[in-house]
Each structure stands twice: as structure tokens, then as C-alpha cells.
Protein backbone atom coordinates (compact mmCIF):
# COMPACT_ATOMS: atom_id res chain seq x y z
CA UNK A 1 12.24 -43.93 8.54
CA UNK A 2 14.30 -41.47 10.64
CA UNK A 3 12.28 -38.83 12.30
CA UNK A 4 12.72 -35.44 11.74
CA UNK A 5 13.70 -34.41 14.89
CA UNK A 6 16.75 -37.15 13.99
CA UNK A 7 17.95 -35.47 11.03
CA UNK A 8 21.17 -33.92 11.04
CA UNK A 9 21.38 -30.33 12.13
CA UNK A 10 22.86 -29.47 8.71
CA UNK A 11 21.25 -28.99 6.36
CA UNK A 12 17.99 -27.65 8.18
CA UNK A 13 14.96 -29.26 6.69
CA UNK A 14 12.41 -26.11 8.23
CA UNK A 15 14.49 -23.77 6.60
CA UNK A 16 14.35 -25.41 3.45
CA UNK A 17 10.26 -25.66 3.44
CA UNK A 18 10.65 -22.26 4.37
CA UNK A 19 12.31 -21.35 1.27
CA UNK A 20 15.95 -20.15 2.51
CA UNK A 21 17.97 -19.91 -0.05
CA UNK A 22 21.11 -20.71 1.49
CA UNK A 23 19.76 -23.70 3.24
CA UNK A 24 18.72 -25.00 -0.45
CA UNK A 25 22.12 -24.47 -1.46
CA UNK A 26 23.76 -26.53 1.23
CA UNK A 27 21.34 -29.26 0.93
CA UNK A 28 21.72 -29.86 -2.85
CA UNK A 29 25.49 -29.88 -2.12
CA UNK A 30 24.79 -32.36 0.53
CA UNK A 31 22.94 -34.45 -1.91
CA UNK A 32 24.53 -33.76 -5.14
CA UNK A 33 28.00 -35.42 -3.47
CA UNK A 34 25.78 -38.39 -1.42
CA UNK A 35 27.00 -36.64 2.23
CA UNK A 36 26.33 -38.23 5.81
CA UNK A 37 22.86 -36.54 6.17
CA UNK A 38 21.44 -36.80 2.57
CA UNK A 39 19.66 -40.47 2.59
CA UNK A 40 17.63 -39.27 5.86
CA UNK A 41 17.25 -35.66 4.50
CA UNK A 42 15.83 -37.44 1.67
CA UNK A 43 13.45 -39.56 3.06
CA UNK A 44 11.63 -36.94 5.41
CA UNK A 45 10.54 -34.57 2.43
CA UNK A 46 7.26 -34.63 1.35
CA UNK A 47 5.28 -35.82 -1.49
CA UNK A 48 5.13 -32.60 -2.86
CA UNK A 49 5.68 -32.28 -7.16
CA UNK A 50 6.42 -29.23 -9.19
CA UNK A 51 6.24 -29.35 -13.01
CA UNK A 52 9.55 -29.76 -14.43
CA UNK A 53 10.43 -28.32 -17.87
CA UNK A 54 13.66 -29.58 -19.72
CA UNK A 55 15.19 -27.37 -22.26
CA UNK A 56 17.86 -28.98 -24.66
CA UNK A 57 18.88 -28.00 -27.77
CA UNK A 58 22.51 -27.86 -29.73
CA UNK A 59 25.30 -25.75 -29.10
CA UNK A 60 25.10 -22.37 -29.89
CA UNK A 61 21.02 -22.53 -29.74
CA UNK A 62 20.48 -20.20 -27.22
CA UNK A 63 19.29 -22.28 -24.88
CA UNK A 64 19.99 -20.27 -22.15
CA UNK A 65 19.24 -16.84 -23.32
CA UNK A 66 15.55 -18.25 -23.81
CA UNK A 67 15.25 -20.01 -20.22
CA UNK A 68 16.54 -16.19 -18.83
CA UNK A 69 13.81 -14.63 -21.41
CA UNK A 70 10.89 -17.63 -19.91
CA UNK A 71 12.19 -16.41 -16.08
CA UNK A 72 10.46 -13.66 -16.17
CA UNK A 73 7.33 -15.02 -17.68
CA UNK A 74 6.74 -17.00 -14.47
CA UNK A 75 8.28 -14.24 -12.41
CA UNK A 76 5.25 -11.99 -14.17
CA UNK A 77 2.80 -14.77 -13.18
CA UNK A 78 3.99 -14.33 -9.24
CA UNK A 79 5.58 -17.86 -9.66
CA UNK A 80 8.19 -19.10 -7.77
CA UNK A 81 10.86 -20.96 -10.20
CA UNK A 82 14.37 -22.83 -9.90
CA UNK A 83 16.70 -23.19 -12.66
CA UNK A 84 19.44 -25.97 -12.97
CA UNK A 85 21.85 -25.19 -15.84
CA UNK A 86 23.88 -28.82 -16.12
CA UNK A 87 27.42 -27.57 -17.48
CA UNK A 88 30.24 -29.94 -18.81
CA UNK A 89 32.12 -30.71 -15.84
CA UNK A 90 35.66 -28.99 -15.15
CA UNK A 91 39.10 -30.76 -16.69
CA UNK A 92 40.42 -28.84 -13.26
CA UNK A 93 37.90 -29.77 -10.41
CA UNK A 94 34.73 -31.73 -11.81
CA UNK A 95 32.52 -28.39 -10.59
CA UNK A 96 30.45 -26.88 -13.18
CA UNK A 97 31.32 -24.12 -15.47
CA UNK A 98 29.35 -21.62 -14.17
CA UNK A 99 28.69 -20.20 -17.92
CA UNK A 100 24.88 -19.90 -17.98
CA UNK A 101 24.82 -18.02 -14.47
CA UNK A 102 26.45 -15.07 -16.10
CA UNK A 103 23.17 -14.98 -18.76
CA UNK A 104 20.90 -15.02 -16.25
CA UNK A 105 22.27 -12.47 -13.54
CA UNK A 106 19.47 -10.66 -13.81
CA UNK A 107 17.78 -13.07 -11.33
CA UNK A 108 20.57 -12.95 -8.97
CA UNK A 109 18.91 -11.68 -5.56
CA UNK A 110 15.02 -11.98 -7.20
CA UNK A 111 13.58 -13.64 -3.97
CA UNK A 112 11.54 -15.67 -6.60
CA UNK A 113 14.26 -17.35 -8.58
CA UNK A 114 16.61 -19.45 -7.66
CA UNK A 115 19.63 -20.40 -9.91
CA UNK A 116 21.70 -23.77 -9.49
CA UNK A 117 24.63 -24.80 -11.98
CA UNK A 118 25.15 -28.28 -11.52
CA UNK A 119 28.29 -30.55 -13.27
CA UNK A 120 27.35 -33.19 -15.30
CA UNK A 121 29.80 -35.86 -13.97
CA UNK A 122 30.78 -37.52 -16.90
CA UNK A 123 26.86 -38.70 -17.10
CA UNK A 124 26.11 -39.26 -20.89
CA UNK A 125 22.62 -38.71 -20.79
CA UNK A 126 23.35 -34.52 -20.30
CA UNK A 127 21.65 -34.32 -16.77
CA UNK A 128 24.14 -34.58 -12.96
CA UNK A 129 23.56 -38.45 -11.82
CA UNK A 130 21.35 -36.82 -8.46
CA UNK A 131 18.97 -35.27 -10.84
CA UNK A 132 16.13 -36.62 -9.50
CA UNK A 133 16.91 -35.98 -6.05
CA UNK A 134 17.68 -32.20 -6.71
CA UNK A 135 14.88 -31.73 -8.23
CA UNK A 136 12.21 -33.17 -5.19
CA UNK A 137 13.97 -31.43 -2.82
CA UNK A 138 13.58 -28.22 -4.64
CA UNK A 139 9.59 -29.23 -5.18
CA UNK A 140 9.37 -29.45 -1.62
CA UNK A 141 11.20 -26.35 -0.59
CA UNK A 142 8.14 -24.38 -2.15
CA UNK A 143 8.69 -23.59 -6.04
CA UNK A 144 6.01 -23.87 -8.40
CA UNK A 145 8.29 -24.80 -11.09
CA UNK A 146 11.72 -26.23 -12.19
CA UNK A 147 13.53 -25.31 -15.58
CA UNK A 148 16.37 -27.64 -16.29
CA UNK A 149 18.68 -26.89 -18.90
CA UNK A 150 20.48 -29.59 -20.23
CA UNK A 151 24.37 -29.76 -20.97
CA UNK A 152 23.58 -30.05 -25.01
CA UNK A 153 21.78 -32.62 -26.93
CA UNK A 154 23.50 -35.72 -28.57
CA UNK A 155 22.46 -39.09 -29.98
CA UNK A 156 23.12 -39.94 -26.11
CA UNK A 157 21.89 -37.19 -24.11
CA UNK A 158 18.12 -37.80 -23.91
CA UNK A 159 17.54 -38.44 -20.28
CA UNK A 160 15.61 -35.56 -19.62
CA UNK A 161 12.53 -37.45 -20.67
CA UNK A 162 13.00 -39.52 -17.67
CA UNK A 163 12.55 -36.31 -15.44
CA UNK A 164 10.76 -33.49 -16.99
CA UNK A 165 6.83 -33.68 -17.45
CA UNK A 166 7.72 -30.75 -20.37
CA UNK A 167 10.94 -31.06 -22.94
CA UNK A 168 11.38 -28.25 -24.93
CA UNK A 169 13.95 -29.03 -27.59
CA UNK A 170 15.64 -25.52 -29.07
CA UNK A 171 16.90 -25.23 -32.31
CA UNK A 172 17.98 -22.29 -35.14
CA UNK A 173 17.45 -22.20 -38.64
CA UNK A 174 21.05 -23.40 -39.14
CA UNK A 175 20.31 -26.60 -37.78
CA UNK A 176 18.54 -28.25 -41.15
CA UNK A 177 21.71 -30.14 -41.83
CA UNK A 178 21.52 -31.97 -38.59
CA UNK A 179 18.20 -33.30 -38.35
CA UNK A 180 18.88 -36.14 -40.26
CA UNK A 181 21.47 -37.21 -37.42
CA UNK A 182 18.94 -36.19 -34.54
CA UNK A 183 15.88 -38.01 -35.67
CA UNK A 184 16.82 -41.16 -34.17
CA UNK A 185 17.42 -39.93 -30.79
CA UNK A 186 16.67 -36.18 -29.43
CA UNK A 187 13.91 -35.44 -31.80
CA UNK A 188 11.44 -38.08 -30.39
CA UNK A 189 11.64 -36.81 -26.91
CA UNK A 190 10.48 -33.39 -27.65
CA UNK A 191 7.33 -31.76 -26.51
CA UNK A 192 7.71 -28.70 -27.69
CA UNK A 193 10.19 -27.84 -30.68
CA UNK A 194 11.11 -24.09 -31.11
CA UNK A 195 13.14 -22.36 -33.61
CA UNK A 196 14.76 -19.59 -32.02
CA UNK A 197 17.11 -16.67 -33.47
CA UNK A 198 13.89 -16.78 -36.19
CA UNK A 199 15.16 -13.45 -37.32
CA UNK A 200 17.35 -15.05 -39.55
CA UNK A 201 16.61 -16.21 -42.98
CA UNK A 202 15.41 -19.54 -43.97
CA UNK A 203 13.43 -19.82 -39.98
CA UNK A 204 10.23 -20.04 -41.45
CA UNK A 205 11.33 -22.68 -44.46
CA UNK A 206 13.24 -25.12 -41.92
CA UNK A 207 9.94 -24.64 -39.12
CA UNK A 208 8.14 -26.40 -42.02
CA UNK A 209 11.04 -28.84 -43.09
CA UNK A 210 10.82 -29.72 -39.06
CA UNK A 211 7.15 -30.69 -38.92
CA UNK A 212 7.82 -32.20 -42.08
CA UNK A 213 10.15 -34.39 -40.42
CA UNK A 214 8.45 -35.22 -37.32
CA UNK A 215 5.32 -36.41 -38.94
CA UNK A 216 6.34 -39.70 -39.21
CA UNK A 217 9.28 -40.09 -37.17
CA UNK A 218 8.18 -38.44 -33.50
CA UNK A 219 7.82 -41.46 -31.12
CA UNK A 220 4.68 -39.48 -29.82
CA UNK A 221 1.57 -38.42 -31.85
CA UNK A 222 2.42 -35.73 -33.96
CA UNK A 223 -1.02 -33.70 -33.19
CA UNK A 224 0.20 -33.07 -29.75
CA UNK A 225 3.35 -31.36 -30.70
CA UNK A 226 3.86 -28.04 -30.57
CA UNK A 227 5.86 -25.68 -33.16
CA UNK A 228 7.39 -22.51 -32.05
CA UNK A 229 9.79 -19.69 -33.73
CA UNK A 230 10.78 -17.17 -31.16
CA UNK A 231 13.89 -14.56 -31.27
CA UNK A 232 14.73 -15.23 -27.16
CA UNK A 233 17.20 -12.02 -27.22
CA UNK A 234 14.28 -9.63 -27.96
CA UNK A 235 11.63 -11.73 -25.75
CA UNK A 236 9.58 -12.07 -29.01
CA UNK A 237 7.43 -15.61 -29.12
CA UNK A 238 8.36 -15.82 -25.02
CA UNK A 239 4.96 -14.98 -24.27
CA UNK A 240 3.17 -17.87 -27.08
CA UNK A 241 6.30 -20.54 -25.50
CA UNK A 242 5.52 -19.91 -22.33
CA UNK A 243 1.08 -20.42 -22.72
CA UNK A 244 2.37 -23.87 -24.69
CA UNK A 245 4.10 -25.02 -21.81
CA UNK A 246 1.43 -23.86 -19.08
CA UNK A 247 -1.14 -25.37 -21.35
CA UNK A 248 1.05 -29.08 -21.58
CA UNK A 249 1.30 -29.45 -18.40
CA UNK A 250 -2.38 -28.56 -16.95
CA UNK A 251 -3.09 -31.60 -20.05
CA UNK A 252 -0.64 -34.43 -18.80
CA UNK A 253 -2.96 -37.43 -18.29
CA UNK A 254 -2.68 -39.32 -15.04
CA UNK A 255 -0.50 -42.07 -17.11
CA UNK A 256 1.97 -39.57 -17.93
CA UNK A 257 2.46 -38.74 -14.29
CA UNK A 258 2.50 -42.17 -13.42
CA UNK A 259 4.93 -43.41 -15.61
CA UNK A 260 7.67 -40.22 -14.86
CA UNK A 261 6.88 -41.50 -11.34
CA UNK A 262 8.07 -45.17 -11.80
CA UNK A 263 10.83 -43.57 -14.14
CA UNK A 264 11.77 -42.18 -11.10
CA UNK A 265 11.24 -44.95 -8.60
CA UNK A 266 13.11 -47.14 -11.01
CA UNK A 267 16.40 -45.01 -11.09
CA UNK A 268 16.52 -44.19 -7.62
CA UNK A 269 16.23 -47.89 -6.80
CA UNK A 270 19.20 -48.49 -9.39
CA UNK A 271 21.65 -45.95 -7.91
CA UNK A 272 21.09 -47.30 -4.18
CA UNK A 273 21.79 -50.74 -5.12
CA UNK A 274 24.81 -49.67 -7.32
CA UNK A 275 26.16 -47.84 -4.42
CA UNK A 276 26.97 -50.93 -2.20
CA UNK A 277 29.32 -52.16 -5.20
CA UNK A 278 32.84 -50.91 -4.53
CA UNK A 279 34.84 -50.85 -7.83
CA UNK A 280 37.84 -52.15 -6.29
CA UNK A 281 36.07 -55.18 -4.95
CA UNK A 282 34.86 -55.72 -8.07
CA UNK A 283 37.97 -55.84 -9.81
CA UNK A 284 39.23 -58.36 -7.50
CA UNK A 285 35.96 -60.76 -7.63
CA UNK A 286 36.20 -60.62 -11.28
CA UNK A 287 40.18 -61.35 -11.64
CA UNK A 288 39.84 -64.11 -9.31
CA UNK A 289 36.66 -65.60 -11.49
CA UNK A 290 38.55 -64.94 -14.67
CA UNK A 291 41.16 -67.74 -13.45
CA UNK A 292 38.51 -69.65 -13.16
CA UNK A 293 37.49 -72.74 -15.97
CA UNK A 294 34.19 -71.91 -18.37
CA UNK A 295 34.33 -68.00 -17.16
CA UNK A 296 31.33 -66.35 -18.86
CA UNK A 297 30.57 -62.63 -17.86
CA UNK A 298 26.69 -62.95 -17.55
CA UNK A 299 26.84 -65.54 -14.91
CA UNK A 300 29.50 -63.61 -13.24
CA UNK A 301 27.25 -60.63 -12.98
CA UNK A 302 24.00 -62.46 -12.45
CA UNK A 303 26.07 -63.79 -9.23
CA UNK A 304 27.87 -60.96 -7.95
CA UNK A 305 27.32 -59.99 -4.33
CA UNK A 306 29.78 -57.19 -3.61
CA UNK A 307 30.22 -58.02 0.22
CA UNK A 308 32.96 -59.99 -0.23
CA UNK A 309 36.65 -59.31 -1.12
């Protein structure tokens, strides 16, 4: 492993223990786009772990209006929290939108929250392909927690069980019609299901039609859910969401940890031996094997190298 002393003066691994903001910024930039630095910035952090909470939910759920509104809960508690709002990446320049940092600008310059919009690259499963990364740098550069929220669920977008020890899965009383659609995907990752905008009619009669629903279709035992209604404009229910979450996460069993752990382990290993195959290589290895007699795809992948052209 490459010493500290080694590591490239940019970014500035004391700074980022430390806290800087800036430095944070430059070093999740440096990792986010796999820069000359990042591998051996990487490997000298720590072992440290903060609790990560993932909040998904539809379009239109107000996802982000409640992860502003749970801020200031931890903010309250003296806590020190990053965000990462994963947008849809740009048709223009593959950046994120930027949308959800103009809902939370309240926590601009609050030396105890720090706010990161991050694209989602084309990844399906609603989360930026360095997810994992991001978020143990930012456990290492001091915060107590990390709030991801997601791009917006789908049949598809369900990865953030792989990195959050929480998932709080946001929906409205409108969304009855579409749990028949979500039950075989989003709806058995959640920890914590909360119907928000509960001001409006029918809340109470689809919170029940929910729990209905997850009794025998949740992938995880139904008497460690939890079922929320909160109105995340007017902070009401923030307070009971935020005790649920605190109380989840002081009750995750050493297996739980463990197996988000080898999640981990097994997705960073992935991506580092995926990032030795150059497409173009590939391309060619595989056109010249296709001219070959008795091609068959499997043993073509089961063989591939990707050191030679």
C-alpha cells in the first residue's frame, strides 16, 4: 500500500480528516471520475463507517423536501451529516442536475452539512457507479451520517440496499395504483415506508392498504417494518421518522453489517477487474472469435483476457 506521505498532493488527505469542505469536494471529484490519485487516496483512508440512510421513493414524492426537513433533525442532535442527491445525468454534459440543491439551500454554509449532487451515469440501479467509494471517504472525513437520495425508484433501481444500512422508501397517498407494479422490486427493500403529503385524503386508507400489502410480500419480516405518514413541508412526523431511523440502526445485528460489508467488498472487486477491459479491445477479440468455427459466447467470456489486441 502507498504511504501517505506518497499520496498525491491533491487532494489533501489531512484536510479531508479534518473536515474541509473544499478538500471533500475535490476528492469526490477525483474519485467520482477514477483520476491519477484516487486508487492510493483510496486505500490510505481508514476503517472508519457512518450509518448510511437511502431515501427513494417515486417522482413527485417529495423525497427531497423530507431529506431537507430530516437535516435539521440531525443538525438539532449536533450531528454532522452529508447528503448525496443522485440526479438523472445531463443530455448536455453527463453532470448532475443540480435540482435538489435548490430545496435544500438552507444548509448551504451550515458548517455541519455538507451537500453533494452526484450524476447517475446511465447506472440503472438509481445510485453514481463510485457510490461506494463516495460514501467511505465521506465516513472518514468525520460525519456521523450519510443521507443518499436516490434518482427515483423503478422495477430496476434498487441498489441502494447494497449500500445503505437504512432505506426509507417515500410514497403519497396517490401512489395506491402503483403498488401492484412495485411489489416485485422496490417494495422489498424498504426499511422504513412513509406516506408523506398525509394531508391529503385517502393517506390514512392507503397507510393500511400498504401494510396490507407488505404482509406477505416484504422479502424481510414484516414485524420489523416500520409505517410512517408525515407532511415533510410542515416538518410534521419528521421528529417520529427520524427516532425510527436512529432506533434501526443502533438494532442492525452484526450479520447485517457484515453482509453490507461483503456487498461492498464484492462490487468494488467487480469494478477493478472490469476496469482493465478496454471496450475497443473487446470488440476486436470478439469479431476475430466470431470468424471462428463452433463460436459460443460463454466460452468466449469464460476465456477472455483483455491484454491482448
Amino acid at each position: 500500500m502507498q504511504a501517505s506521505s506518497d499520496l498525491p498532493r491533491f487532494p489533501d488527505l489531512s484536510l479531508i480528516r479534518r473536515g474541509d469542505f473544499r478538500s471533500i469536494a475535490r476528492a469526490i471529484t477525483v474519485i467520482e471520475n477514477t483520476m491519477p490519485g484516487s486508487d492510493a487516496l483510496l486505500q490510505n483512508l481508514g476503517n472508519r463507517h457512518a450509518p448510511v440512510i437511502g431515501v427513494t421513493g417515486p417522482p413527485g414524492a417529495g423525497k427531497s423536501t423530507l431529506v431537507d426537513a430530516l437535516a435539521k433533525q440531525w443538525v438539532d442532535h449536533d450531528k454532522k451529516l452529508a447528503i448525496l442527491c443522485v440526479d438523472p445525468s445531463s443530455a448536455f454534459h453527463s453532470g448532475a442536475l443540480l435540482g435538489d440543491r435548490i430545496r435544500m439551500n438552507r444548509w448551504y454554509n451550515h458548517p455541519q452539512v455538507y451537500i453533494r449532487s452526484l450524476a447517475s451515469r446511465g447506472a440503472i440501479g438509481g445510485l453514481n457507479p463510485r457510490i461506494f467509494e463516495i460514501t467511505d471517504l465521506l465516513a472518514n472525513a468525520g460525519f456521523d451520517f450519510i443521507l443518499i437520495e436516490t434518482v427515483g425508484v423503478g422495477q430496476s433501481e434498487v441498489d441502494i440496499a447494497r449500500v445503505a444500512d437504512q432505506v426509507v422508501l417515500v410514497l403519497v397517498p396517490e401512489s395506491g395504483d402503483d403498488i401492484q407494479t412495485m411489489k416485485s422490486g422496490i417494495l422489498e427493500i424498504g426499511d422504513i415506508f412513509v406516506v408523506n403529503k398525509s394531508d391529503r385524503s385517502g393517506a390514512s386508507r392507503f397507510l393500511q392498504s400498504l401494510k396490507s400489502s407488505l404482509q406477505f410480500q416484504s422479502g424481510k419480516s414484516f414485524t420489523d417494518l416500520r409505517f410512517l405518514q408525515t407532511v415533510a413541508s410542515e416538518e410534521k412526523g419528521i421528529g417520529e421518522l427520524y427516532a425510527a431511523i436512529m432506533e434501526n440502526i443502533r438494532n442492525i445485528s452484526p450479520k447485517q453489517s457484515l453482509d453490507l460489508l461483503a456487498e461492498k467488498a464484492w462490487q468494488l472487486i467487480l469494478d477493478r477487474r472490469m476496469r482493465d477491459i478496454d471496450r475497443g479491445l473487446l470488440i476486436q477479440s470478439l469479431k476475430r472469435a466470431m470468424e471462428q468455427p463452433g463460436f459460443n459466447i460463454h466460452r468466449f467470456a469464460a476465456q477472455y483476457k483483455g491484454s491482448t489486441a
